[in-house]
PDB file of N, CA and C in Angstrom:
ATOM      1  N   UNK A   1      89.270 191.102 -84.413  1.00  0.00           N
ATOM      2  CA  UNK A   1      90.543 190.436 -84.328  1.00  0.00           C
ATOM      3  C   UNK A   1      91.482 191.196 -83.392  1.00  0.00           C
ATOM      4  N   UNK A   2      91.536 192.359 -83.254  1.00  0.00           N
ATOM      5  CA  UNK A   2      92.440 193.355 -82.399  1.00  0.00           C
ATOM      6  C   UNK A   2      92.141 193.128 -81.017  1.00  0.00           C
ATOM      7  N   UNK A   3      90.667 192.975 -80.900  1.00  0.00           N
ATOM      8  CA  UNK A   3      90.278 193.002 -79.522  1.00  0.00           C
ATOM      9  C   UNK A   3      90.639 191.792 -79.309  1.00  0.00           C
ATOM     10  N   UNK A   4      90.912 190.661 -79.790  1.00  0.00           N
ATOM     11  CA  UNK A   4      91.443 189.207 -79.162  1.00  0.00           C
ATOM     12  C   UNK A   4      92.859 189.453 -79.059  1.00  0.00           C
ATOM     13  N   UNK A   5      93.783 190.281 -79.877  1.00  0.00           N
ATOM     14  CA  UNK A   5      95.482 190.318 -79.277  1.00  0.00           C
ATOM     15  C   UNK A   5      95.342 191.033 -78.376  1.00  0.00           C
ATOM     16  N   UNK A   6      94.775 192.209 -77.961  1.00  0.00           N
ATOM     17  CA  UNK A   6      94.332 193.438 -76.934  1.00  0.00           C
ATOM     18  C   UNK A   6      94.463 192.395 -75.761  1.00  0.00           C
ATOM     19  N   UNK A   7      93.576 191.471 -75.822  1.00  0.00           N
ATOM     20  CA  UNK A   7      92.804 190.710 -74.163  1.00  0.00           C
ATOM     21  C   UNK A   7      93.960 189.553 -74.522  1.00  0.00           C
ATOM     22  N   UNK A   8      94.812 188.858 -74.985  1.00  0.00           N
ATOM     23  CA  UNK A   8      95.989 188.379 -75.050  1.00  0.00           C
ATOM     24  C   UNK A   8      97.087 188.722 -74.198  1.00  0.00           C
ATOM     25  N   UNK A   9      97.217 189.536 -74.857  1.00  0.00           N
ATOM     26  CA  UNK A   9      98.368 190.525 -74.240  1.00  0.00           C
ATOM     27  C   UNK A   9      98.584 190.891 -73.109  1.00  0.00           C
ATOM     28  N   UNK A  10      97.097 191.201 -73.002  1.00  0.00           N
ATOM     29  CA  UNK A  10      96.732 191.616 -71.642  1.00  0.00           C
ATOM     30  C   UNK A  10      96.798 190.463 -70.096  1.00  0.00           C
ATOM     31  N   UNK A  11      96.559 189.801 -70.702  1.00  0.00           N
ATOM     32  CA  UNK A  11      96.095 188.558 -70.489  1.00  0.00           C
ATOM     33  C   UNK A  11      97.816 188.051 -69.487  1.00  0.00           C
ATOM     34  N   UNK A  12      98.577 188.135 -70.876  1.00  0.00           N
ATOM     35  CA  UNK A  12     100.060 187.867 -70.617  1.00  0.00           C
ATOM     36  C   UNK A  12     101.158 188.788 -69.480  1.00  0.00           C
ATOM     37  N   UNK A  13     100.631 190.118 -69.785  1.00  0.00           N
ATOM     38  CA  UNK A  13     101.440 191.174 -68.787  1.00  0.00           C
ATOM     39  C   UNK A  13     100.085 191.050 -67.740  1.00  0.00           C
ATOM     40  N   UNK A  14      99.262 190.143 -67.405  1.00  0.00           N
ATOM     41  CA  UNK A  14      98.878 189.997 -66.048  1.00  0.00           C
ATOM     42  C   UNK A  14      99.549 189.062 -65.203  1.00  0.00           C
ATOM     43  N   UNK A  15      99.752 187.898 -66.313  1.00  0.00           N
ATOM     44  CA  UNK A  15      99.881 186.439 -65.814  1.00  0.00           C
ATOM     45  C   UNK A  15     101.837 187.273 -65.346  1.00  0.00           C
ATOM     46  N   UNK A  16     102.131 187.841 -66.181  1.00  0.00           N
ATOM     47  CA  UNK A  16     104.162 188.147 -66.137  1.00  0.00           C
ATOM     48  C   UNK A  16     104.421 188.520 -64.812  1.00  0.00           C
ATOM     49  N   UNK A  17     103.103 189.598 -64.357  1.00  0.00           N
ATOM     50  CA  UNK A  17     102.958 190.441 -62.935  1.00  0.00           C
ATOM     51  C   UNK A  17     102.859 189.382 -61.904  1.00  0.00           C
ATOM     52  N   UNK A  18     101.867 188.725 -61.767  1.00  0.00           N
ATOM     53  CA  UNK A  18     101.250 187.468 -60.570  1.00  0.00           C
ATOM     54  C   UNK A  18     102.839 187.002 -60.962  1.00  0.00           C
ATOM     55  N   UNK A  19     103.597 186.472 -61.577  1.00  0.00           N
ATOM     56  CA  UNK A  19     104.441 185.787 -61.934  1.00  0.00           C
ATOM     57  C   UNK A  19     105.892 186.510 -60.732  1.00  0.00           C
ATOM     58  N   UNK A  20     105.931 187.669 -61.304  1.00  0.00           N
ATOM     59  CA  UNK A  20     106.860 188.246 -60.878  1.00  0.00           C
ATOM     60  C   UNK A  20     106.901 188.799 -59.287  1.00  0.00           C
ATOM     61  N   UNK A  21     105.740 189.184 -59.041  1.00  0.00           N
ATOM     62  CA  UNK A  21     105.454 189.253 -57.455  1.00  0.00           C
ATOM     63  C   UNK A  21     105.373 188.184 -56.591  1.00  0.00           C
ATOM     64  N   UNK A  22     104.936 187.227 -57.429  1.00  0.00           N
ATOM     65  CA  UNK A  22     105.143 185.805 -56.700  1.00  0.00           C
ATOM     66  C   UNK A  22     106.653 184.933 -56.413  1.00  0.00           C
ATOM     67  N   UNK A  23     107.465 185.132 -56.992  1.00  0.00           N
ATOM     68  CA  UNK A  23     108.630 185.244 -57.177  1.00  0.00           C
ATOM     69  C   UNK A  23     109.431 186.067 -56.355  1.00  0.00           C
ATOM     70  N   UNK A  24     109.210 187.114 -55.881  1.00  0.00           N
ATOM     71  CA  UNK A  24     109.512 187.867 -54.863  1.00  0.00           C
ATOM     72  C   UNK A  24     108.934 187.725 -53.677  1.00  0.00           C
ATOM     73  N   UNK A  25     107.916 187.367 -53.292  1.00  0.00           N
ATOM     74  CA  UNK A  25     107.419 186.852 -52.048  1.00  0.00           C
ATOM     75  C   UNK A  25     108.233 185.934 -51.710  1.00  0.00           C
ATOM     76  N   UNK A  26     108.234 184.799 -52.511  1.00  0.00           N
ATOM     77  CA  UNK A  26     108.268 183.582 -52.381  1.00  0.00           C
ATOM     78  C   UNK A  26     109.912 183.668 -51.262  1.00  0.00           C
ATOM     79  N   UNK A  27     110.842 184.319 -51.764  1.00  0.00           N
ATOM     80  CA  UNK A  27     111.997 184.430 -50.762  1.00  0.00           C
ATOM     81  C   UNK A  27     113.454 184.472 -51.647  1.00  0.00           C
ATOM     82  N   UNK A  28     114.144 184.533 -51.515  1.00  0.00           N
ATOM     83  CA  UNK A  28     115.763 184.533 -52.246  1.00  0.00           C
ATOM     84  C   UNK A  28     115.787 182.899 -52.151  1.00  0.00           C
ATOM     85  N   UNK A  29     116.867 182.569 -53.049  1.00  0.00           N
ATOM     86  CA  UNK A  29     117.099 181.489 -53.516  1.00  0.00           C
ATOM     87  C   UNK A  29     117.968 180.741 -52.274  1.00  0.00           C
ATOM     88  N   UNK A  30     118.376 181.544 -51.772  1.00  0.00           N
ATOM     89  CA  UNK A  30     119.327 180.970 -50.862  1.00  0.00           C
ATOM     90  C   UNK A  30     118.821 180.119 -49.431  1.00  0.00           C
ATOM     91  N   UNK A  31     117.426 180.436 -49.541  1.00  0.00           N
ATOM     92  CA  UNK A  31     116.372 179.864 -48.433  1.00  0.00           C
ATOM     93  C   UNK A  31     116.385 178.286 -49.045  1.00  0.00           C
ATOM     94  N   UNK A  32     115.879 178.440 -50.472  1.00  0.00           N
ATOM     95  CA  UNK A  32     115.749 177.454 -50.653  1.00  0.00           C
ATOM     96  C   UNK A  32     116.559 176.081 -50.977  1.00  0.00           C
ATOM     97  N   UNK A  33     118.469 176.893 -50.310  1.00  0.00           N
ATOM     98  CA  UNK A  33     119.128 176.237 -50.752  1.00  0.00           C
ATOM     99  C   UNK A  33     119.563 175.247 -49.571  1.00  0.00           C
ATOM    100  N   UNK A  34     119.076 175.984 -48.974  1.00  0.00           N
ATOM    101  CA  UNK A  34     119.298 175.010 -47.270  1.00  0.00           C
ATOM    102  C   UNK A  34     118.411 174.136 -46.922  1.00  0.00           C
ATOM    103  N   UNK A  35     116.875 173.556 -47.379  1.00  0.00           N
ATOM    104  CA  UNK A  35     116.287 172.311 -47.521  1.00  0.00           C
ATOM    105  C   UNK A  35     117.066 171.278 -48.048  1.00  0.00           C
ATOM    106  N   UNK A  36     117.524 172.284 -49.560  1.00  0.00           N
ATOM    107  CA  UNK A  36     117.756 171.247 -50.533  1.00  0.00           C
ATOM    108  C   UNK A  36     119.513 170.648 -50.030  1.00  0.00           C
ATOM    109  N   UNK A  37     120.393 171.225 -49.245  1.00  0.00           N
ATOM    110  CA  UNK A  37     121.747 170.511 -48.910  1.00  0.00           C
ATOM    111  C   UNK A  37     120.922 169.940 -47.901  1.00  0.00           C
ATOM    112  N   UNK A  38     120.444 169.849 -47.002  1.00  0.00           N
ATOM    113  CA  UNK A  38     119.816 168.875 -45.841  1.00  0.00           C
ATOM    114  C   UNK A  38     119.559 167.631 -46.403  1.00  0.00           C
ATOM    115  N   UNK A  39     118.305 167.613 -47.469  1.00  0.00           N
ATOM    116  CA  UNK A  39     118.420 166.518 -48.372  1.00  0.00           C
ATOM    117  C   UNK A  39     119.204 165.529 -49.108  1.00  0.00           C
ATOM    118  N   UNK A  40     120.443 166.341 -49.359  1.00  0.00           N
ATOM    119  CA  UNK A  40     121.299 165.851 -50.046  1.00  0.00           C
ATOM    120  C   UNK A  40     122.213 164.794 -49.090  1.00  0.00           C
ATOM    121  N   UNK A  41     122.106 166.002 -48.042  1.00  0.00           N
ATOM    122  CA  UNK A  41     123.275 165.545 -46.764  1.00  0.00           C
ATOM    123  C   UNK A  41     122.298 163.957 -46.359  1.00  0.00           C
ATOM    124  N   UNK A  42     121.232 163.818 -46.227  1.00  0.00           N
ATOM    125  CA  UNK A  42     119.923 162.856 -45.553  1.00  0.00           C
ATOM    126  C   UNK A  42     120.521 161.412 -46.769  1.00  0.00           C
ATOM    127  N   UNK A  43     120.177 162.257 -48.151  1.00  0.00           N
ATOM    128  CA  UNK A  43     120.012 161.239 -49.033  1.00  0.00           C
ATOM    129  C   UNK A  43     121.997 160.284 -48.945  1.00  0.00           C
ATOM    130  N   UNK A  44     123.158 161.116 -48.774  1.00  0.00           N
ATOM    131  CA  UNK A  44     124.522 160.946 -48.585  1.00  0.00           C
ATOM    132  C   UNK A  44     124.060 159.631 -47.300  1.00  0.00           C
ATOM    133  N   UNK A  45     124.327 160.294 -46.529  1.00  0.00           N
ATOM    134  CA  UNK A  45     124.419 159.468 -44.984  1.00  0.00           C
ATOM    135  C   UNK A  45     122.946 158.069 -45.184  1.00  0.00           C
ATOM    136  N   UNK A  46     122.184 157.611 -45.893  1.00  0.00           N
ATOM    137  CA  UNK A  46     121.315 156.622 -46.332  1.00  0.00           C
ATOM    138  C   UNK A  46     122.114 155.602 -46.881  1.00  0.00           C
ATOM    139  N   UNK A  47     122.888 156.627 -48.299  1.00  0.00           N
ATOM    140  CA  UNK A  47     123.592 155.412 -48.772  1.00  0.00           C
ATOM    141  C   UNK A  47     125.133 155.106 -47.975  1.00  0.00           C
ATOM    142  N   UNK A  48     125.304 155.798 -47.227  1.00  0.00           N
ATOM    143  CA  UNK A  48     126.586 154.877 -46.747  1.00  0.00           C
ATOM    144  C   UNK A  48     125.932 154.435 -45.750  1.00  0.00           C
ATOM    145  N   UNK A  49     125.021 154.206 -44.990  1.00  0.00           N
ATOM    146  CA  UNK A  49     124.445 153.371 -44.434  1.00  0.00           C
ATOM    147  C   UNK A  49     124.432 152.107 -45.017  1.00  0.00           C
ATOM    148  N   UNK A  50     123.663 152.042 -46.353  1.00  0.00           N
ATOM    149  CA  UNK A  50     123.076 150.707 -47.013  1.00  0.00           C
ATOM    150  C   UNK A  50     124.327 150.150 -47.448  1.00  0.00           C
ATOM    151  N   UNK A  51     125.420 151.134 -47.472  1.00  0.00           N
ATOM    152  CA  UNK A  51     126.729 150.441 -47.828  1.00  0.00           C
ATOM    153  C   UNK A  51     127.228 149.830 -46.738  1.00  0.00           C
ATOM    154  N   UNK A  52     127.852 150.254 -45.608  1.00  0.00           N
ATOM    155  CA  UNK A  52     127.892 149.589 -44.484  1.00  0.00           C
ATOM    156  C   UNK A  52     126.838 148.259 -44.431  1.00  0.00           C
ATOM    157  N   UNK A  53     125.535 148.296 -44.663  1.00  0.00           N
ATOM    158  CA  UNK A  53     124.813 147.267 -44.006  1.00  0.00           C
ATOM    159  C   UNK A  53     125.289 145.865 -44.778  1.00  0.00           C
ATOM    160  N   UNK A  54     125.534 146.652 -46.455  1.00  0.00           N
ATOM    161  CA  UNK A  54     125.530 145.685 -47.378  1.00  0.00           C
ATOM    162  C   UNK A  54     127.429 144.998 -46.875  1.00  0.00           C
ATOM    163  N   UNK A  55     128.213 145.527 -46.719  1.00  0.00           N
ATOM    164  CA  UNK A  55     129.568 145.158 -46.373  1.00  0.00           C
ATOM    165  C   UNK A  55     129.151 143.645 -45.054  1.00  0.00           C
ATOM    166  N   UNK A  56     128.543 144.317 -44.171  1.00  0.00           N
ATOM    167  CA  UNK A  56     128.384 143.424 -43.018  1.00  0.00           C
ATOM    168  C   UNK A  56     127.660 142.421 -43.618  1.00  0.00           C
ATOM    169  N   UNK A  57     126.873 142.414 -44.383  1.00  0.00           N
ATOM    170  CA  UNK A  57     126.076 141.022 -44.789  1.00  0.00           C
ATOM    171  C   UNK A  57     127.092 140.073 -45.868  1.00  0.00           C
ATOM    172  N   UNK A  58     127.910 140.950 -46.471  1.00  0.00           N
ATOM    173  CA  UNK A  58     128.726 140.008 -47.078  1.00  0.00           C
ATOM    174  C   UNK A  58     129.808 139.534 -46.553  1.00  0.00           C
ATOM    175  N   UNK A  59     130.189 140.377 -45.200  1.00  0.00           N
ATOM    176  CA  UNK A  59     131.016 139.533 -44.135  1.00  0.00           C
ATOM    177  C   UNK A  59     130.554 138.426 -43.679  1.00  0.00           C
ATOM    178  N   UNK A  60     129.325 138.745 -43.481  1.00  0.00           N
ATOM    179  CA  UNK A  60     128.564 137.457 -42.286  1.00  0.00           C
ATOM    180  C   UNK A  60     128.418 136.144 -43.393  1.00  0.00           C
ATOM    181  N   UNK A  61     128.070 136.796 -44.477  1.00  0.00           N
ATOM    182  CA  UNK A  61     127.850 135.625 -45.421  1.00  0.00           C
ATOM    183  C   UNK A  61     129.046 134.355 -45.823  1.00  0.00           C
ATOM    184  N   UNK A  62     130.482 135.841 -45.850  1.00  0.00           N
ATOM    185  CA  UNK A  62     131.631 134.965 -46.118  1.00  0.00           C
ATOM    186  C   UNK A  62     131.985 133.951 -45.110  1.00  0.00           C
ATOM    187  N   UNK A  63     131.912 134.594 -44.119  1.00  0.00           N
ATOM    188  CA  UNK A  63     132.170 133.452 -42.577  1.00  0.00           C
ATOM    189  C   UNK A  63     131.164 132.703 -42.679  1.00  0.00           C
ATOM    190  N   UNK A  64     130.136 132.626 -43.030  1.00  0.00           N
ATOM    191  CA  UNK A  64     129.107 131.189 -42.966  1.00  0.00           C
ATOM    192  C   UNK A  64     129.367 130.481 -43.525  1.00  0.00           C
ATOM    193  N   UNK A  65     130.000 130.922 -44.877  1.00  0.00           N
ATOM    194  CA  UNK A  65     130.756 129.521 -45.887  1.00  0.00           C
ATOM    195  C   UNK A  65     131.504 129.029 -45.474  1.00  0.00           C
ATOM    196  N   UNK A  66     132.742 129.724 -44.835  1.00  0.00           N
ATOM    197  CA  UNK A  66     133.983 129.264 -44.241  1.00  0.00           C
ATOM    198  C   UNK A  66     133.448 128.426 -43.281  1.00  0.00           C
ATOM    199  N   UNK A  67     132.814 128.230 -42.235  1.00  0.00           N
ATOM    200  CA  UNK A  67     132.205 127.328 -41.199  1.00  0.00           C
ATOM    201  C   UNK A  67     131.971 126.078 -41.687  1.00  0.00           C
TER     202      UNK A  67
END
């Protein structure tokens, strides 16, 4: 029974290590913060697009009735 918490444990302060060095490779957070505003900025400027598009179609629509 000891030798199964032993290789557990072990098991765990291996996986914590790969964990933690990987985490440090990987880069500061701040790298990854500049994809993620690009995105945001991409996903922003989409919808006022579809807003604009949607405004003009309900212009065009209103003047077709009026005609």
């Amino acid at each position: 029974m000891s030798k199964i918490v032993v290789l557990i444990l072990g098991l765990a302060l291996v996986a914590f290590v790969a964990k933690t060095a990987l985490d440090r490779t990987a880069g500061s957070r701040a790298e990854h913060s500049a994809p993620r505003r690009q995105l945001d900025h991409v996903r922003e400027k989409a919808h006022d697009l579809e807003r604009q598009q949607q405004d003009a179609v309900d212009k065009a629509a209103a003047q077709a009735d009026t005609r």
